[in-house]
N, C-alpha and C. Protein backbone atom coordinates (compact mmCIF):
# COMPACT_ATOMS: atom_id res chain seq x y z
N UNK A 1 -54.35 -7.43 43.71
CA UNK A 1 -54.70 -7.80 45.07
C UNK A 1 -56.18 -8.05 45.18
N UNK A 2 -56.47 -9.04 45.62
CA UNK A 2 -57.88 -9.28 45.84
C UNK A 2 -58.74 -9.16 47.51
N UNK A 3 -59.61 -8.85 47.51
CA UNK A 3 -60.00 -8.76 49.20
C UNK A 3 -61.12 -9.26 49.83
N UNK A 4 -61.00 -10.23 50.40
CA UNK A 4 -62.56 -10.61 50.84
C UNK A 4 -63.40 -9.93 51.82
N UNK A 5 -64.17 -8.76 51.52
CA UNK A 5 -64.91 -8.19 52.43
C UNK A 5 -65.62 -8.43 53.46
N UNK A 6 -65.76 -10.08 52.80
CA UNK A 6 -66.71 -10.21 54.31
C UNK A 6 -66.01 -10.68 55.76
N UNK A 7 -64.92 -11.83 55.06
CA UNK A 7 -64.03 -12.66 55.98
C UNK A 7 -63.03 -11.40 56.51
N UNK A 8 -62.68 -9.86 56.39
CA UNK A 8 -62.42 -9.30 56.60
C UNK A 8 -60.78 -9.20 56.38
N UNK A 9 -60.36 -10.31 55.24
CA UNK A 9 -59.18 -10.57 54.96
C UNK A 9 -58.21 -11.63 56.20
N UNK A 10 -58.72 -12.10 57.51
CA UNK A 10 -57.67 -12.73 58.31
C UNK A 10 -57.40 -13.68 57.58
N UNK A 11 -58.59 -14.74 57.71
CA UNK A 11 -58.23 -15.78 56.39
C UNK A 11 -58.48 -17.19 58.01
N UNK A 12 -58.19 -16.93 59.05
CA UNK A 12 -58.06 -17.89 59.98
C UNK A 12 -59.26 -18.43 59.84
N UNK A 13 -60.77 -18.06 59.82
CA UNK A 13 -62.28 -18.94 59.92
C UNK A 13 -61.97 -19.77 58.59
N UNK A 14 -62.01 -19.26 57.95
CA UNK A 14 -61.89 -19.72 56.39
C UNK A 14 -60.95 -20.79 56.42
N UNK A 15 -59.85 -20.72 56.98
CA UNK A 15 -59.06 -21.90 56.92
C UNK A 15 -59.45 -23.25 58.25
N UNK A 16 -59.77 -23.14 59.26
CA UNK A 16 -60.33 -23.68 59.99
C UNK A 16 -61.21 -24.45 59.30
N UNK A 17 -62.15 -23.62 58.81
CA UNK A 17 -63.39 -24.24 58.42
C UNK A 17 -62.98 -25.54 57.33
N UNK A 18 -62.25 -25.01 56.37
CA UNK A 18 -61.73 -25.80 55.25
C UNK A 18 -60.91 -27.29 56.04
N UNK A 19 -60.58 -26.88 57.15
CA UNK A 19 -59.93 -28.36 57.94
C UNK A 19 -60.90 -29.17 58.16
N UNK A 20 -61.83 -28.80 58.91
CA UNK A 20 -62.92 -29.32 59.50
C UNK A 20 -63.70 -29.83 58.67
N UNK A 21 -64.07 -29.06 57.55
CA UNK A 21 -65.26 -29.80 56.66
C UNK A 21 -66.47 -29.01 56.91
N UNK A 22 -66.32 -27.87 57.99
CA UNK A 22 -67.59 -27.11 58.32
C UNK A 22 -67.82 -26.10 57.67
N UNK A 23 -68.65 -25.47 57.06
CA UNK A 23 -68.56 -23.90 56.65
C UNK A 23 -68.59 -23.21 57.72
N UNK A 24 -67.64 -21.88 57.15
CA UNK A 24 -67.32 -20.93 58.78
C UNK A 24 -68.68 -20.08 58.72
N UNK A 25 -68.18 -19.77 59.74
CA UNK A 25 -69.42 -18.48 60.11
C UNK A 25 -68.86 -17.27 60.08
N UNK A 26 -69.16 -16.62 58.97
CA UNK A 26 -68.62 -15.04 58.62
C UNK A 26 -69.47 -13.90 59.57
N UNK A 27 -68.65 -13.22 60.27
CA UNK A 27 -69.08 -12.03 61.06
C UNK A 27 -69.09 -10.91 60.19
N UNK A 28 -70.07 -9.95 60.01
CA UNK A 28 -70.07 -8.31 59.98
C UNK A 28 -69.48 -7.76 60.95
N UNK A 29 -68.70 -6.61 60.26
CA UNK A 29 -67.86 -5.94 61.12
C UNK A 29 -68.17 -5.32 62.43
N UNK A 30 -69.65 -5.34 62.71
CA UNK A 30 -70.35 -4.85 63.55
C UNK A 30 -70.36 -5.84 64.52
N UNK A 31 -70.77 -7.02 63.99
CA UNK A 31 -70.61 -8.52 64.93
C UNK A 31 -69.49 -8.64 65.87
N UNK A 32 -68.23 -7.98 65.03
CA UNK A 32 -67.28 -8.33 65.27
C UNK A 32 -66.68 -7.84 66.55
N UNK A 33 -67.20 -6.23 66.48
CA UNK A 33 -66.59 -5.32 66.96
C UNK A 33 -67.56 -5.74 68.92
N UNK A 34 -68.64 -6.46 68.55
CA UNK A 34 -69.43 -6.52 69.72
C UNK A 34 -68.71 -7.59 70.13
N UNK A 35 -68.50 -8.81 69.73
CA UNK A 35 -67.30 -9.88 70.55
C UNK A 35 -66.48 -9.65 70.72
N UNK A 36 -65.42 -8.64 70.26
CA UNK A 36 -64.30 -7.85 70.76
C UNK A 36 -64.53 -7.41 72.09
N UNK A 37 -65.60 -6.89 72.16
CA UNK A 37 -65.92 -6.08 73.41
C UNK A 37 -66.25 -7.00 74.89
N UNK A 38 -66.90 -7.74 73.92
CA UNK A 38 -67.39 -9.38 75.26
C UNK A 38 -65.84 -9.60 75.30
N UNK A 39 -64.83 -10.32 74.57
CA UNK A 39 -63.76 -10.56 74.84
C UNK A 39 -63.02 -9.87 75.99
N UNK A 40 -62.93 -8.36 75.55
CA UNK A 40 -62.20 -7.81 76.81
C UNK A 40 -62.92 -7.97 77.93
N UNK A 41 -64.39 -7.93 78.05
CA UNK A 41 -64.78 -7.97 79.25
C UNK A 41 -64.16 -8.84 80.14
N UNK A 42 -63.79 -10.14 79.53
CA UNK A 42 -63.99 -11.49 80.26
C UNK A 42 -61.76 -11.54 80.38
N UNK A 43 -61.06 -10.83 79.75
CA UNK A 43 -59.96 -10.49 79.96
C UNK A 43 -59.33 -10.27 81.78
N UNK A 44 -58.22 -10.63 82.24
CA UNK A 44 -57.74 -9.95 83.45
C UNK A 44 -57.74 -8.44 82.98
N UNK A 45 -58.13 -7.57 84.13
CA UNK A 45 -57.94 -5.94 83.80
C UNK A 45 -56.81 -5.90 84.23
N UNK A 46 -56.24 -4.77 83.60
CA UNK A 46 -54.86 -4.10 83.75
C UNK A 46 -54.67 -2.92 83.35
N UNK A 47 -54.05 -2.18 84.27
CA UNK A 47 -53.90 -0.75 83.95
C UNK A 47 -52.96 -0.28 83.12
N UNK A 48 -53.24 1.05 81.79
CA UNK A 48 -52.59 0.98 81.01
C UNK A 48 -51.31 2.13 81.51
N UNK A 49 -50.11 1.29 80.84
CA UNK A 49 -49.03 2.41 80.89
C UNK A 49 -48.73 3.66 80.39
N UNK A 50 -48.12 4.31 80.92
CA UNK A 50 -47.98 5.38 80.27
C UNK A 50 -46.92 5.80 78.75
N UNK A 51 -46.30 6.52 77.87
CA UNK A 51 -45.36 6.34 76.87
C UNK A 51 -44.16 6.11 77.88
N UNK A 52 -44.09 6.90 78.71
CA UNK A 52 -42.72 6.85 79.66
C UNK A 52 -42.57 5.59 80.99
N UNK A 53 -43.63 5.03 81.20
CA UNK A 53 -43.74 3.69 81.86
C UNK A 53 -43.39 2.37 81.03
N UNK A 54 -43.69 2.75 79.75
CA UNK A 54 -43.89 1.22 78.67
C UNK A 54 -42.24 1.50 78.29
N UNK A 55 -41.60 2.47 78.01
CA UNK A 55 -40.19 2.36 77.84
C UNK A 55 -39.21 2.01 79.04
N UNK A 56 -39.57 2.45 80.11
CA UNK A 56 -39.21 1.64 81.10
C UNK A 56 -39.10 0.36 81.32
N UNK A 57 -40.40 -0.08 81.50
CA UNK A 57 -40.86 -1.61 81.56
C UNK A 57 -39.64 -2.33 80.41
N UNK A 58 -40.02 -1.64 79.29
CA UNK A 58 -38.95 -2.66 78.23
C UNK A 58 -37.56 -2.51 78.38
N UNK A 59 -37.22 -1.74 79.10
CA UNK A 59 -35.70 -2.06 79.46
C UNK A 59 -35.35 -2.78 80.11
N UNK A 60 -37.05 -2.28 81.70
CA UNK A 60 -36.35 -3.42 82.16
C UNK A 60 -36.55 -5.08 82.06
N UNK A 61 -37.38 -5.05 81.03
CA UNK A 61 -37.43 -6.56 80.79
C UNK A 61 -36.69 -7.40 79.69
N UNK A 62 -35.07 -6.37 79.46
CA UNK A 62 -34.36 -6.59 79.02
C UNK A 62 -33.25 -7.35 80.08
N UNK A 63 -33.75 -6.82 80.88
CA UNK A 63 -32.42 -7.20 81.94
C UNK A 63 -32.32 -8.38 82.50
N UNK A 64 -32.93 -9.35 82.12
CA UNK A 64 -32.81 -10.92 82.50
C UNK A 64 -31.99 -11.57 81.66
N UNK A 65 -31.62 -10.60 80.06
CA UNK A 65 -31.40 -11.83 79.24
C UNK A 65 -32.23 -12.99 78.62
N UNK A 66 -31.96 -13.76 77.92
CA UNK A 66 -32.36 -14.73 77.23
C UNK A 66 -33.14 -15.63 78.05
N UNK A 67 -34.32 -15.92 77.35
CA UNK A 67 -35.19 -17.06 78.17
C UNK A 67 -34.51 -18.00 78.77
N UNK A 68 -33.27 -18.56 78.51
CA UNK A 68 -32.38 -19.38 78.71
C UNK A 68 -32.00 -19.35 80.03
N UNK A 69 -31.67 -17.87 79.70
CA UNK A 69 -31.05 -17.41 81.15
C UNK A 69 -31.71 -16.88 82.21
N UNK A 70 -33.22 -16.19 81.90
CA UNK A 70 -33.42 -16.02 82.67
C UNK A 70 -34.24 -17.54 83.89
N UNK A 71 -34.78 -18.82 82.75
CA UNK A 71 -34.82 -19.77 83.44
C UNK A 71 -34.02 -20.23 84.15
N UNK A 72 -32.57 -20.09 84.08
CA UNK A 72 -31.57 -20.96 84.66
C UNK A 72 -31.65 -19.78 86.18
N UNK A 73 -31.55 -18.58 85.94
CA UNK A 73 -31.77 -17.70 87.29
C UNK A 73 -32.69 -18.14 87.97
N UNK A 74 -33.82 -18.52 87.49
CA UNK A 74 -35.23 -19.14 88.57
C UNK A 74 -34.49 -20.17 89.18
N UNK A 75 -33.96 -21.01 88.65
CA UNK A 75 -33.24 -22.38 88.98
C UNK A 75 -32.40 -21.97 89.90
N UNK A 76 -31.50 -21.22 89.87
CA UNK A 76 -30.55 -20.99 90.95
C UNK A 76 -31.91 -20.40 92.05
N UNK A 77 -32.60 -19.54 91.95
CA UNK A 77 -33.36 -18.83 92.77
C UNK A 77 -33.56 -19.82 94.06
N UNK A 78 -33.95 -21.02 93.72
CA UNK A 78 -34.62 -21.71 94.35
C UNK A 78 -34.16 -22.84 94.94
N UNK A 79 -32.46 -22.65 94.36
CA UNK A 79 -31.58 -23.65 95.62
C UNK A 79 -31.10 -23.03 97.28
N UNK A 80 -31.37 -21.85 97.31
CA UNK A 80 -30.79 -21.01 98.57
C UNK A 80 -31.85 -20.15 98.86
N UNK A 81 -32.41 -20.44 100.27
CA UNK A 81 -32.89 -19.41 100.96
C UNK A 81 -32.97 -18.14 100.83
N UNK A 82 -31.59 -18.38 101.21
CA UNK A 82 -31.07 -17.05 101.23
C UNK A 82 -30.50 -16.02 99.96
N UNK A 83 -31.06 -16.65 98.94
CA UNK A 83 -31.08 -16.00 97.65
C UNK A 83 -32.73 -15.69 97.41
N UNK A 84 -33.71 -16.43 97.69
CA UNK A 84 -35.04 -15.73 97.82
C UNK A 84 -35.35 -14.63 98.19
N UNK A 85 -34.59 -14.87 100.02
CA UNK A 85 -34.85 -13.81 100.64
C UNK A 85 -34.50 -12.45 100.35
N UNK A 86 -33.20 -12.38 100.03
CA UNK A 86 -32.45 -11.27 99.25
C UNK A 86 -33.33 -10.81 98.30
N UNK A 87 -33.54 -11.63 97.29
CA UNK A 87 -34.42 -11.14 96.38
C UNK A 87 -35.66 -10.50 96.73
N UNK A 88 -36.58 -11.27 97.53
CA UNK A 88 -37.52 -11.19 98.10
C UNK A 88 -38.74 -11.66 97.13
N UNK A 89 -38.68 -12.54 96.37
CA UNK A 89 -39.33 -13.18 95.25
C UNK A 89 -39.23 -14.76 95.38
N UNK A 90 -40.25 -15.78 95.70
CA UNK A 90 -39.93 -17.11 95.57
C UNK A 90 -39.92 -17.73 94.17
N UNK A 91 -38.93 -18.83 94.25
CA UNK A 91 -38.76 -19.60 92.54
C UNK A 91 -40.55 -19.49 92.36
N UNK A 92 -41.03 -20.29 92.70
CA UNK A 92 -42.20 -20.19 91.92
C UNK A 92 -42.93 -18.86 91.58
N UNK A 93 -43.20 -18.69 92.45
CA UNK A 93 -43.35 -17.28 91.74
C UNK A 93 -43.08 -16.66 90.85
N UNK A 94 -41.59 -16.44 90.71
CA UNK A 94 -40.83 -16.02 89.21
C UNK A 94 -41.42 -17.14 88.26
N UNK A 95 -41.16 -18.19 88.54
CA UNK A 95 -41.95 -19.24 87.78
C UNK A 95 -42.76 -19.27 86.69
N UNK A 96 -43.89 -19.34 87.77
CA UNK A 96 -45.20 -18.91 87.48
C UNK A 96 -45.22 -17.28 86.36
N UNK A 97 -44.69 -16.24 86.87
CA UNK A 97 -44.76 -15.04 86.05
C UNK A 97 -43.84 -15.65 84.56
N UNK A 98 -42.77 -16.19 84.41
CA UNK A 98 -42.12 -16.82 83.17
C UNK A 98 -43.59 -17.38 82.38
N UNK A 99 -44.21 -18.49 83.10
CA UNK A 99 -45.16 -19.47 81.96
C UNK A 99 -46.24 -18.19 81.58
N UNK A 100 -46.94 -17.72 82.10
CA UNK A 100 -47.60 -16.64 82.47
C UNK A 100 -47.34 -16.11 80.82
N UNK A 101 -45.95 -15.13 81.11
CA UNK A 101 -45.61 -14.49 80.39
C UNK A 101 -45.60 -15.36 78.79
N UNK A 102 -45.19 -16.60 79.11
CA UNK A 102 -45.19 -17.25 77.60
C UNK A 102 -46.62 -17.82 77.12
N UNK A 103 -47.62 -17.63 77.77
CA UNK A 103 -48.42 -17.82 77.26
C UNK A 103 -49.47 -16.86 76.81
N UNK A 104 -49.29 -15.67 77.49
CA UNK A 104 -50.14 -14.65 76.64
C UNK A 104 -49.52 -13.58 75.77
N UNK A 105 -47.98 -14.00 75.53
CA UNK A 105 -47.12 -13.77 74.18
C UNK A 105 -48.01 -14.33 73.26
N UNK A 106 -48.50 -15.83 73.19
CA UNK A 106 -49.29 -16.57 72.35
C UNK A 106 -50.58 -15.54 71.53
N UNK A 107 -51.31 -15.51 72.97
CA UNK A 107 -52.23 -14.25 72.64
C UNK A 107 -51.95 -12.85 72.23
N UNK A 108 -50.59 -12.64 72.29
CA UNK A 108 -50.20 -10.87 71.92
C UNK A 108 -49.95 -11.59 70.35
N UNK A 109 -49.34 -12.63 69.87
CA UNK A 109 -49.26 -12.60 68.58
C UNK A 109 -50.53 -13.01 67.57
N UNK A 110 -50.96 -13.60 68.28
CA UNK A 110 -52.35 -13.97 67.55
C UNK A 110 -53.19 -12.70 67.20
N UNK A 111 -53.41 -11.92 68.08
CA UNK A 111 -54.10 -10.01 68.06
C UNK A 111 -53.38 -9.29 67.01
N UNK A 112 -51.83 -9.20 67.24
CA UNK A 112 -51.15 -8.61 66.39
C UNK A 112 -51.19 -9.21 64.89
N UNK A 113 -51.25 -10.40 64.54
CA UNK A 113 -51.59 -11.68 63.10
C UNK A 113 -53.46 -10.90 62.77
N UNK A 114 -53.83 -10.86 63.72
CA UNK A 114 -55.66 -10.65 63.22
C UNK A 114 -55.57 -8.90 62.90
N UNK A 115 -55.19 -8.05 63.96
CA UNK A 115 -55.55 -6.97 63.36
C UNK A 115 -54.69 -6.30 61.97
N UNK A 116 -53.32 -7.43 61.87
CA UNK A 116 -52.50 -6.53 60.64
C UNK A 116 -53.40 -7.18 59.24
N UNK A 117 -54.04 -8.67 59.83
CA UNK A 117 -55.44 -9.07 58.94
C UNK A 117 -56.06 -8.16 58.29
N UNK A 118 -56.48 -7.40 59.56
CA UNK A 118 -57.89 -6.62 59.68
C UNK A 118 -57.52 -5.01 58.65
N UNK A 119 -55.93 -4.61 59.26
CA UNK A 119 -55.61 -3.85 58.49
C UNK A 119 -55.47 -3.60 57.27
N UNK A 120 -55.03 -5.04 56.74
CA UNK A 120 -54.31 -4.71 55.06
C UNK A 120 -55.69 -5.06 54.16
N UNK A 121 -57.27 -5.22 54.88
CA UNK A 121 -57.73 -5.68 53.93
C UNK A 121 -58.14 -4.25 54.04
N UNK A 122 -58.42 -3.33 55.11
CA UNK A 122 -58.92 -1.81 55.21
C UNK A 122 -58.45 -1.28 53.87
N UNK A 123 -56.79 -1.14 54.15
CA UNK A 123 -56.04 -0.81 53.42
C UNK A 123 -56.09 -0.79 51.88
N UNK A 124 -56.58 -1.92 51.69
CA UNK A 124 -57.04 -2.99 49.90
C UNK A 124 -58.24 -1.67 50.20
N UNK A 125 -58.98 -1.86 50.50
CA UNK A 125 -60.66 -1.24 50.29
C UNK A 125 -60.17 0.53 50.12
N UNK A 126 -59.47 1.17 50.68
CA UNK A 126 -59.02 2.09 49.98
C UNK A 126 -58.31 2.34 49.31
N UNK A 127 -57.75 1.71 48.86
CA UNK A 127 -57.16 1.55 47.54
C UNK A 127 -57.67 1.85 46.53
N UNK A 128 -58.58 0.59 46.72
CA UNK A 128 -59.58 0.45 45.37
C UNK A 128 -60.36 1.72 45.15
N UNK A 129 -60.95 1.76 46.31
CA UNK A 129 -62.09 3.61 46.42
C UNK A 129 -61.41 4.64 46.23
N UNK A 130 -59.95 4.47 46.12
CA UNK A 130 -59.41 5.91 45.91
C UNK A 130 -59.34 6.06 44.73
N UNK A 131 -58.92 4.74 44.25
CA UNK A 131 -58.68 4.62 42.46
C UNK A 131 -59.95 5.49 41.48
N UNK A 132 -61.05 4.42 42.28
CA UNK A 132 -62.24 4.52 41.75
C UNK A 132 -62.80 6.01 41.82
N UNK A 133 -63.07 6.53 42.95
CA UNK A 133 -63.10 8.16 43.10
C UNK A 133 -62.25 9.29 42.29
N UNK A 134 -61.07 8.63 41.97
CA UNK A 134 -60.47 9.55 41.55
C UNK A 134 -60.55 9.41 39.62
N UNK A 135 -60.62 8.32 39.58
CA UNK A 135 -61.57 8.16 38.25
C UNK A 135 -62.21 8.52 38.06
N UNK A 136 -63.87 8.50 38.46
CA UNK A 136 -65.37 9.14 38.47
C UNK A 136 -64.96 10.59 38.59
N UNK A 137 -63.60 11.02 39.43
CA UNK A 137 -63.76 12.45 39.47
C UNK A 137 -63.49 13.53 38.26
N UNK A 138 -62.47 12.99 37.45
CA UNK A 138 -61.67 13.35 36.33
C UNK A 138 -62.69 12.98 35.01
N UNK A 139 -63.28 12.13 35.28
CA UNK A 139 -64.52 11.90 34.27
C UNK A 139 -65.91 12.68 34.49
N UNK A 140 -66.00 12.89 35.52
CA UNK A 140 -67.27 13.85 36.22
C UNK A 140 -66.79 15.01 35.21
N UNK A 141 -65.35 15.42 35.39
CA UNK A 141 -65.25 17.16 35.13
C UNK A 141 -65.01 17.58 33.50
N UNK A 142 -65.37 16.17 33.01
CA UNK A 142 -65.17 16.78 31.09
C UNK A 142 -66.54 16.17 31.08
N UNK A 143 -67.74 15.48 31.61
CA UNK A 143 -68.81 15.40 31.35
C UNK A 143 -69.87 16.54 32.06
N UNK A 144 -69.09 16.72 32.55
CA UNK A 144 -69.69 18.42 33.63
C UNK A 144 -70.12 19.08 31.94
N UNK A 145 -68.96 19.76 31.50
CA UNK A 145 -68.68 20.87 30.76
C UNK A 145 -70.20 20.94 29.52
N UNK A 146 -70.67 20.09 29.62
CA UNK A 146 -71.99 19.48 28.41
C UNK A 146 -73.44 19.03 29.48
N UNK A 147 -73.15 18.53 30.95
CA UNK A 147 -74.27 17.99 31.29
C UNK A 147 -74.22 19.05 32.65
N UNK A 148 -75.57 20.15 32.72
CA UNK A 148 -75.73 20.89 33.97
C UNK A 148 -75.76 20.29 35.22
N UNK A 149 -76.45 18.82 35.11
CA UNK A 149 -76.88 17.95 36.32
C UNK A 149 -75.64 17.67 36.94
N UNK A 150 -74.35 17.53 36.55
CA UNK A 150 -73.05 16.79 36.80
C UNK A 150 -72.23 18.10 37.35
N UNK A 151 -72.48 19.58 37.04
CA UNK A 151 -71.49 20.52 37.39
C UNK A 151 -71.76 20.83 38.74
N UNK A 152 -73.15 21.00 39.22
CA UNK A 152 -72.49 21.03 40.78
C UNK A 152 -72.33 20.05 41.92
N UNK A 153 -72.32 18.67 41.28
CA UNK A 153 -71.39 17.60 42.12
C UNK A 153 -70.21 18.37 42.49
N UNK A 154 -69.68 18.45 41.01
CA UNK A 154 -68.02 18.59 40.42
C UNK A 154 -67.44 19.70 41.25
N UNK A 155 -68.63 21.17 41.49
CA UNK A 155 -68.23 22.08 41.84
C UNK A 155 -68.45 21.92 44.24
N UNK A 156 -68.58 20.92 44.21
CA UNK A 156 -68.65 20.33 45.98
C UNK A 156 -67.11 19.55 45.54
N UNK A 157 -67.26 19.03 45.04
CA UNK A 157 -66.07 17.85 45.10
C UNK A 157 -64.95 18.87 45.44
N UNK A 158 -65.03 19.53 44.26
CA UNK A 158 -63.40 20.35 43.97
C UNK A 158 -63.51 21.25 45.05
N UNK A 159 -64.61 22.02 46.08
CA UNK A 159 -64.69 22.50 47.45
C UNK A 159 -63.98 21.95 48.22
N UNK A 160 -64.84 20.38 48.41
CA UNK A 160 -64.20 19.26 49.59
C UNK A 160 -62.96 19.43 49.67
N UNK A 161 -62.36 19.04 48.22
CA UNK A 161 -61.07 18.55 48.09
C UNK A 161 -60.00 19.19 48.61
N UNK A 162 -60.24 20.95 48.11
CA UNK A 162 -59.95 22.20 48.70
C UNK A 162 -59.26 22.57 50.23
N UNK A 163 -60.82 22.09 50.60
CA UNK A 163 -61.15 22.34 51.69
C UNK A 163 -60.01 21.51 52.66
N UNK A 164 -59.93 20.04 52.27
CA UNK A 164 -59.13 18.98 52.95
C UNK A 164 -57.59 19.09 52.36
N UNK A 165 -56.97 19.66 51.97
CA UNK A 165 -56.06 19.99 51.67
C UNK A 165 -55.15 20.87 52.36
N UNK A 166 -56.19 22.11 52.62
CA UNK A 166 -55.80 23.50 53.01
C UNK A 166 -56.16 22.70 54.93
N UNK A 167 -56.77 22.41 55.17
CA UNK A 167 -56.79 21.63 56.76
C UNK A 167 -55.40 20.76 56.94
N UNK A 168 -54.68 19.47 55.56
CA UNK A 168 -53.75 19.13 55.93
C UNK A 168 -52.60 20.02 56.00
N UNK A 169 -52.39 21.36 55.09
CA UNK A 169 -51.72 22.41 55.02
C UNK A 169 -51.31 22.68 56.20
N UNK A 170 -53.10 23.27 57.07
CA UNK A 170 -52.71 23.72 58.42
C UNK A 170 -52.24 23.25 59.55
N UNK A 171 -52.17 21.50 59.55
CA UNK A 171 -51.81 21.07 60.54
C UNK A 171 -50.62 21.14 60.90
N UNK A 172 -50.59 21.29 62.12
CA UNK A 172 -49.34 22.00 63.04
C UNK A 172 -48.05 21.26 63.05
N UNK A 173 -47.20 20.97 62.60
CA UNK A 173 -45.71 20.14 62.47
C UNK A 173 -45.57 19.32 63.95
N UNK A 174 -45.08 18.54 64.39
CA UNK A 174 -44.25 18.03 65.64
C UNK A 174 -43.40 19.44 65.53
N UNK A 175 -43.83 19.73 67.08
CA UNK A 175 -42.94 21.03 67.64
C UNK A 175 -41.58 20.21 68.20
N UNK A 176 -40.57 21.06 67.58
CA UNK A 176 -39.08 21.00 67.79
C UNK A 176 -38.49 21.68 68.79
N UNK A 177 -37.71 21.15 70.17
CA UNK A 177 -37.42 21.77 71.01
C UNK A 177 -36.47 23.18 70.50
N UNK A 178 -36.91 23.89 70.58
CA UNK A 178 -36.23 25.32 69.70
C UNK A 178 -34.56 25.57 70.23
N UNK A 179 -33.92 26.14 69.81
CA UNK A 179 -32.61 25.85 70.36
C UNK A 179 -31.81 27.15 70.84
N UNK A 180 -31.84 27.07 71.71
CA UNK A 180 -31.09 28.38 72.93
C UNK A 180 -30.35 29.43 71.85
N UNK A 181 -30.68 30.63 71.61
CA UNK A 181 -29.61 31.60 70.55
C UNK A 181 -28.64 31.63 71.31
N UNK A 182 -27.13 31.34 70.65
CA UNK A 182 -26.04 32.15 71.41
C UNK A 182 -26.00 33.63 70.63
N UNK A 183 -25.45 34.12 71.92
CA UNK A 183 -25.33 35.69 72.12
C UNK A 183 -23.88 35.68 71.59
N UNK A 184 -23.95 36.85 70.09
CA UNK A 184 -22.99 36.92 69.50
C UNK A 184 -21.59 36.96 70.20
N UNK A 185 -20.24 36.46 69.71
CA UNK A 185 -19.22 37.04 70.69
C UNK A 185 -18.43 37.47 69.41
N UNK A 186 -17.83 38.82 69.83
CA UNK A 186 -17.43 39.53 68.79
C UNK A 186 -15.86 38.63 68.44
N UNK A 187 -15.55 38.81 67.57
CA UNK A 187 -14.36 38.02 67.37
C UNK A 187 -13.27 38.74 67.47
N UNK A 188 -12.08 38.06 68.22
CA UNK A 188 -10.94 39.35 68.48
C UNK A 188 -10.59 39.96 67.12
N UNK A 189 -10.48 41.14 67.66
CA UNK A 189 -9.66 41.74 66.48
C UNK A 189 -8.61 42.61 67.11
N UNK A 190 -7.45 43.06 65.84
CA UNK A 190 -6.24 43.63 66.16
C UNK A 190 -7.06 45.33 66.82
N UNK A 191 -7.03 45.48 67.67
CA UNK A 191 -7.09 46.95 68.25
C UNK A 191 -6.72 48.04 67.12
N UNK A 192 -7.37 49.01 66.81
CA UNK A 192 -7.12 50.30 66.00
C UNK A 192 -5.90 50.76 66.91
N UNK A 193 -5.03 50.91 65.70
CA UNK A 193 -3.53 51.56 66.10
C UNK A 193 -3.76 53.29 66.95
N UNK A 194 -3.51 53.11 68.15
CA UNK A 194 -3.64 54.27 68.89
C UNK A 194 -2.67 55.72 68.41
N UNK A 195 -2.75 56.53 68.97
CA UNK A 195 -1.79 57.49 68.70
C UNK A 195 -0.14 57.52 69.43
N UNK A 196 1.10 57.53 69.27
CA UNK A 196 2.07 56.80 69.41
C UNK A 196 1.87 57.65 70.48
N UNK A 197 1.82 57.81 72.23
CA UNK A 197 1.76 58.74 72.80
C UNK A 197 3.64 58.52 73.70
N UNK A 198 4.45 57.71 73.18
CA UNK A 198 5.55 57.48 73.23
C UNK A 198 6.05 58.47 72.70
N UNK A 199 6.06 59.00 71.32
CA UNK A 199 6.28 60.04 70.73
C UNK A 199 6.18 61.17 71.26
N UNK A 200 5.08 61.21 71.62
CA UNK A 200 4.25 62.94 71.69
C UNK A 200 4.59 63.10 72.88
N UNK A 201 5.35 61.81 74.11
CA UNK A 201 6.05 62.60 75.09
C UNK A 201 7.15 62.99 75.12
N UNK A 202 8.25 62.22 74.10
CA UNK A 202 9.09 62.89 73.71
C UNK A 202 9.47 64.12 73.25
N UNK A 203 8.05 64.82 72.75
CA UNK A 203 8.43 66.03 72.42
C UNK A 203 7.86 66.64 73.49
């Protein structure tokens, strides 16, 4: 796998550029992260949902059905009055929220295409540094054993390492709703044979 550090792996300037005939203009990640920020500024605001609002929402924006269908519903919407009114929503309106909606799908996939970009080249870069670290480390500790200068790297490293281990150790599981004890119930059994007191009035 190869990774271009600077282009940050999307690959979109780079290909642009190659259409055009222009050389792109490569951002530092720092660059980047500051036009991100201009970007949202200049964004409509919107308030974010909650985990239990966003599962909502997607159900209910299950409930129209197929783009198909839910266009052909606008269409009916807007032959009867008295189907507006009921609703209390005009065709355009719904309309308008349909194109709306299909056009900053455009923009939700384009974000989602750049940051899984942004991700897999992260991803590449530790890779490589883990490889590499963990090489230098295993070689650090048989050149330790002969060179004093090299043993107390070796002896921080193998701390760190320790150290970050016994922290993932401690971290706390996803708590499991614990589950109600049932209260033993004894299981029938045949009754201990009494004394025949049938007998003992007979005599």
């Amino acid at each position: 796998m190869k990774t271009n550090t600077q282009s940050q792996g999307t690959n979109g300037a780079g290909q642009n550029a190659a259409a055009d005939g222009t050389p792109a203009v490569v951002l530092n990640p720092d660059q980047i992260v500051e036009q991100l920020r201009m970007l949202r500024t200049q964004m409509p605001a919107t308030d974010p949902l909650t985990d239990q609002e966003r599962r909502l929402a997607a159900q209910q924006a299950r409930l129209g059905g197929s783009p198909a269908a839910v266009q052909a519903t606008i269409d009916a919407l807007g032959t009867a009055d008295e189907l507006s009114i009921a609703v209390g929503t005009q065709a355009p309106e719904a309309q308008q929220l349909m194109e709306e909606d299909g056009r900053w799908s455009k923009v939700e996939a384009e974000l989602k295409e750049f940051l899984k970009g942004v991700s897999d080249a992260n991803l590449t870069r530790r890779m490589r540094l883990g490889l590499i670290v963990s090489k230098a480390y295993g070689i650090a500790k048989l050149v330790a054993r002969d060179n004093a200068k090299v043993r107390p790297h070796v002896s921080e490293i193998r701390n760190l390492r320790k150290l970050a281990r016994r922290k993932k150790a401690s971290t706390p599981a996803t708590p499991q709703t614990p589950q109600t004890p049932q209260s033993p119930t004894a299981s029938p059994e045949t009754p201990a044979a009494s004394p025949d007191t049938s007998a003992q009035t007979k005599q």
